[in-house]
Protein backbone atom coordinates (compact mmCIF):
# COMPACT_ATOMS: atom_id res chain seq x y z
CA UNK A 1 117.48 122.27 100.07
CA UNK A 2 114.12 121.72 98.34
CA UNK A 3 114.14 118.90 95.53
CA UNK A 4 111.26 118.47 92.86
CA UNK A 5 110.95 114.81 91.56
CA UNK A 6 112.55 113.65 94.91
CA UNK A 7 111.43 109.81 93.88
CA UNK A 8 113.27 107.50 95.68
CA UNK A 9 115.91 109.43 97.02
CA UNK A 10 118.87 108.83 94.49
CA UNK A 11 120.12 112.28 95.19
CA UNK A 12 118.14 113.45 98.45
CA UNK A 13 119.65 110.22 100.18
CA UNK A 14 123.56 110.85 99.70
CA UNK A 15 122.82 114.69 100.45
CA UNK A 16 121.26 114.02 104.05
CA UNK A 17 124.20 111.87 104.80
CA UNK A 18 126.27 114.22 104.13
CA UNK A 19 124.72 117.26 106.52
CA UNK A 20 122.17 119.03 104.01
CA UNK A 21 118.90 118.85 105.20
CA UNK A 22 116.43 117.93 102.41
CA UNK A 23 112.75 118.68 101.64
CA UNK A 24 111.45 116.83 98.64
CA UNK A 25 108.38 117.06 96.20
CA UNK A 26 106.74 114.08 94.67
CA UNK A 27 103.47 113.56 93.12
CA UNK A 28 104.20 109.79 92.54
CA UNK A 29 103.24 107.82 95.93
CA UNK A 30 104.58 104.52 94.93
CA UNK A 31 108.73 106.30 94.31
CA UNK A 32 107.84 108.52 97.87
CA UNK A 33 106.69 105.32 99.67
CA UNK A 34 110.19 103.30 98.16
CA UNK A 35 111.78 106.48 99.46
CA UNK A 36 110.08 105.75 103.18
CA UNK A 37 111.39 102.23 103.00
CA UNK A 38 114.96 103.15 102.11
CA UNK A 39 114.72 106.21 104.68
CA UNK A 40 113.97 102.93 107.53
CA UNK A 41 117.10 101.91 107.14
CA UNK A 42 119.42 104.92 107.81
CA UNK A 43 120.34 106.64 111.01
CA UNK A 44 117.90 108.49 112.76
CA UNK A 45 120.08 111.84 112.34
CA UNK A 46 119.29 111.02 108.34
CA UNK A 47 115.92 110.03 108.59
CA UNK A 48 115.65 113.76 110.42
CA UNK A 49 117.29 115.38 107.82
CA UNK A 50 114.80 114.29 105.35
CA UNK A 51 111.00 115.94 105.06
CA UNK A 52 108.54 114.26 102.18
CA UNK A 53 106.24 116.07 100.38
CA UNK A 54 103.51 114.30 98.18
CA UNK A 55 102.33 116.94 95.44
CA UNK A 56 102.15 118.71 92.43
CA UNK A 57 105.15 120.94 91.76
CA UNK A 58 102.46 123.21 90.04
CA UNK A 59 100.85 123.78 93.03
CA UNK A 60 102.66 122.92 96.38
CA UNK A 61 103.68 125.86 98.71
CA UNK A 62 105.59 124.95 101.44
CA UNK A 63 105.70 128.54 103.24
CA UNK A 64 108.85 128.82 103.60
CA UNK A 65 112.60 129.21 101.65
CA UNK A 66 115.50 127.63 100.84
CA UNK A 67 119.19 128.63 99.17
CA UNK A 68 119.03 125.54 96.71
CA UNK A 69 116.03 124.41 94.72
CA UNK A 70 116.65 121.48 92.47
CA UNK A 71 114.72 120.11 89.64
CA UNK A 72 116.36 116.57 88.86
CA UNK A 73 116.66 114.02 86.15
CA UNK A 74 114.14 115.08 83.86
CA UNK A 75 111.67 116.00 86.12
CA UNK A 76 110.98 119.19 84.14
CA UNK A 77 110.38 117.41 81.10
CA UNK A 78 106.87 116.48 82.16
CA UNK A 79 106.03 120.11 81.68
CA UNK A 80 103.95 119.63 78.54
CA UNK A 81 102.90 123.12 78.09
CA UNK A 82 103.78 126.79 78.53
CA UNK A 83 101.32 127.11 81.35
CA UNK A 84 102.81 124.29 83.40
CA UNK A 85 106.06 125.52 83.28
CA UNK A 86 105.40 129.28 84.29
CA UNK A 87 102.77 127.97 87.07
CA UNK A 88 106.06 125.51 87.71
CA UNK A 89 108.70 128.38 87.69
CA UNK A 90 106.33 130.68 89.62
CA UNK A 91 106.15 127.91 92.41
CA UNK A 92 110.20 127.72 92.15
CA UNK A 93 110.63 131.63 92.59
CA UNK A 94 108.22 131.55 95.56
CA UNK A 95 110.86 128.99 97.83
CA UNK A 96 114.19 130.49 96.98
CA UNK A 97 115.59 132.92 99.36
CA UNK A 98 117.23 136.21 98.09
CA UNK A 99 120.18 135.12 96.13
CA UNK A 100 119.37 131.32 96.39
CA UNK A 101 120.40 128.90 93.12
CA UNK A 102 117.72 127.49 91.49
CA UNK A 103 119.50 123.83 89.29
CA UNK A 104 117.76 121.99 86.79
CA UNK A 105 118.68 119.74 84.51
CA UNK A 106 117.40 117.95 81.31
CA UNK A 107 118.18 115.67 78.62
CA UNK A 108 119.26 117.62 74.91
CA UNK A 109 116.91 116.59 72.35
CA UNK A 110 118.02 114.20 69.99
CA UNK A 111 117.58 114.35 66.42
CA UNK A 112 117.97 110.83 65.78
CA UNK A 113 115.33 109.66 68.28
CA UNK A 114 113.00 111.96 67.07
CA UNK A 115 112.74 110.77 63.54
CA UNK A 116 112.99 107.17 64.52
CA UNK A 117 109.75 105.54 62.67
CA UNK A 118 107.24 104.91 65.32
CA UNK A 119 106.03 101.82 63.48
CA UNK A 120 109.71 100.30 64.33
CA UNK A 121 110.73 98.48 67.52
CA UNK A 122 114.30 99.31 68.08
CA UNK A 123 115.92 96.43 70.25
CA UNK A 124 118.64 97.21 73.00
CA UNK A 125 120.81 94.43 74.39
CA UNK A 126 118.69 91.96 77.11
CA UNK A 127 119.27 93.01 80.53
CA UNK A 128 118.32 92.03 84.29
CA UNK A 129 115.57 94.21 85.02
CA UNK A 130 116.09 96.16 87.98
CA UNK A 131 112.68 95.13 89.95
CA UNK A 132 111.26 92.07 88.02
CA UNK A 133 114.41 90.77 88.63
CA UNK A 134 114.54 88.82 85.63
CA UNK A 135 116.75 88.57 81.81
CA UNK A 136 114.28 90.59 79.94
CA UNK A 137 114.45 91.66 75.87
CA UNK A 138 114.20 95.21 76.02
CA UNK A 139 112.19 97.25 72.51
CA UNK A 140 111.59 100.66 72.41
CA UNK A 141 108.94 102.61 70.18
CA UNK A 142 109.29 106.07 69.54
CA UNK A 143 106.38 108.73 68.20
CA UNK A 144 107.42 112.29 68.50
CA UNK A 145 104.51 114.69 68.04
CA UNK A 146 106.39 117.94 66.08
CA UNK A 147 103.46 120.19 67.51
CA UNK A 148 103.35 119.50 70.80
CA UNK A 149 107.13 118.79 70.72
CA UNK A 150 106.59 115.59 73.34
CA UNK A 151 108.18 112.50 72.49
CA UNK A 152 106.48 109.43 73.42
CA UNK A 153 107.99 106.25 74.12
CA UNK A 154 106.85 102.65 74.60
CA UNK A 155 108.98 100.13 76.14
CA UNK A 156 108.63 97.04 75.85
CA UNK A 157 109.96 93.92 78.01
CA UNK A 158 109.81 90.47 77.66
CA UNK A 159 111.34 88.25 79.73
CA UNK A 160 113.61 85.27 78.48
CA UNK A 161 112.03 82.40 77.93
CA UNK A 162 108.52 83.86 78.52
CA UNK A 163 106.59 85.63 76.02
CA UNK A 164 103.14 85.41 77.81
CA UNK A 165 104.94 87.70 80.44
CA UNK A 166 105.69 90.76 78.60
CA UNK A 167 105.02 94.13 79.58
CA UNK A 168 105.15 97.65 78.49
CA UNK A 169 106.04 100.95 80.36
CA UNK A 170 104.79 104.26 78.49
CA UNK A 171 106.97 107.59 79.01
CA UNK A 172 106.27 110.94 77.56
CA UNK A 173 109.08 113.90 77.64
CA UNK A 174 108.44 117.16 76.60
CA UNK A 175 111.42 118.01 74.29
CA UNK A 176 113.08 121.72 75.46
CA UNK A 177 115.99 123.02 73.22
CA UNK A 178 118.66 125.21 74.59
CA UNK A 179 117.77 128.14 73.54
CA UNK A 180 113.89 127.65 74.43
CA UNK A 181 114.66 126.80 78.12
CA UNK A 182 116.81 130.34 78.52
CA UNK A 183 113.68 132.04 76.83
CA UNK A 184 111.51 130.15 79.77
CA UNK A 185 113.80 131.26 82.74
CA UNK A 186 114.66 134.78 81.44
CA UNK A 187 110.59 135.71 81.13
CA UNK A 188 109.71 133.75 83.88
CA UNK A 189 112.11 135.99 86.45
CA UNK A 190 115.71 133.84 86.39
CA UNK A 191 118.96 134.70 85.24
CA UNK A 192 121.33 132.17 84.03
CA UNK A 193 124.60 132.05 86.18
CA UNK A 194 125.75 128.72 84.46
CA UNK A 195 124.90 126.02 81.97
CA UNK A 196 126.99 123.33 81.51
CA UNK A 197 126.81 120.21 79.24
CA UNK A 198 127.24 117.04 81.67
CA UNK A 199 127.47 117.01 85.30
CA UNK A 200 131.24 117.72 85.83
CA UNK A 201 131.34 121.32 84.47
CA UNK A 202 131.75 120.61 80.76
CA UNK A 203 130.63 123.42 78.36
CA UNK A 204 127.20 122.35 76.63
CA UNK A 205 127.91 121.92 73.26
CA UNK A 206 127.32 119.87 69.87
CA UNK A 207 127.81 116.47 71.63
CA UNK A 208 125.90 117.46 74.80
CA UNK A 209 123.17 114.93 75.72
CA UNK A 210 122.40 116.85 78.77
CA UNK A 211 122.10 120.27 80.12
CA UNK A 212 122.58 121.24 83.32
CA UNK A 213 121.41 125.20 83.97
CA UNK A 214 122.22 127.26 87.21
CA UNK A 215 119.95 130.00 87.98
CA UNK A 216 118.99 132.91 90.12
CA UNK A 217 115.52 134.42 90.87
CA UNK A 218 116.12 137.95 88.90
């Protein structure tokens, strides 16, 4: 299996546990270097299992094939424009053997985050932070840019009891719709097998804050 956006291994991990032998794609060397630290601690048949790749999933070519390519947790969503995702797809076509499944899957957009005023800081309720390890307010600032149809947001923690120590953590996500990610695979060489709406099977409907599209290299 190859994985783009392997990070830290929330999926790879579990998967070379269970058998599947996993090479992964990450341009980020801080989430590949976590990965190496979490990889220290499992057996060495898992730590075999799993290859790293540090990289652009533009670019990389790995010379050889596999019968499942996945594209994980937004990953795809830093495709800003149409060039990145057919030099992107291209890359995708060129690893998966004949009759291999090519997954992907990425958030819906949603209406109501998109119009949000980006002069507003919308609170969420405080929370431990995962690696600050501290009770931290949590705002969030959202600009959507209509043209470029990426929507920028800017959040913002501050940690109880200690303003001086606030931070903020920028994330842009280029927003597909449905029907516009279907148009991308079918010129770009896929066809769709399945799309679902969540990750137990569910149709992708109305309510659907995710989809989840199964592909294969036309």
């Amino acid at each position: 299996m190859l994985e783009y956006g392997i990070g830290n291994g929330r999926i790879a991990l579990p998967m070379a546990r269970h058998g599947v032998e996993v090479v992964g794609v990450d341009q980020s060397p801080a989430m590949l270097g976590d990965l190496r630290e979490r990889l220290a601690d499992e057996s060495r048949e898992v730590k075999r299992r799993v290859k790293l790749r540090r990289g652009d999933m533009r670019k990389v070519s790995l010379g050889r094939k596999f019968p499942l390519v996945l594209c994980t947790f937004n990953t795809a969503l830093h495709l800003y424009v149409r060039d990145d995702v057919e030099r992107f797809l291209a890359r995708v076509r060129e690893h998966l053997a004949p009759g291999g499944r090519f997954v992907v899957d990425l958030s819906v957009p949603s209406m109501p985050d998109l119009l949000r005023n980006p002069q507003r800081a919308y609170s969420v309720p405080r929370f431990k932070h995962p690696t600050a390890g501290v009770i931290v307010h949590n705002r969030e600032r959202f600009d959507y840019d209509k043209v470029r149809q990426v929507l920028f947001v800017s959040m913002e923690f501050e940690p109880v009891g200690n303003p001086a120590g606030a931070w903020m953590t920028p994330l842009a996500h280029r927003q597909f719709f449905p029907q516009e990610w279907e148009a991308h695979l079918h010129y770009n060489g896929f066809d769709v097998i399945d799309v679902f709406g969540d990750f137990h099977g569910g149709p992708l409907d109305a309510q659907s804050d995710v989809m989840v599209w199964h592909s294969r290299s036309r």
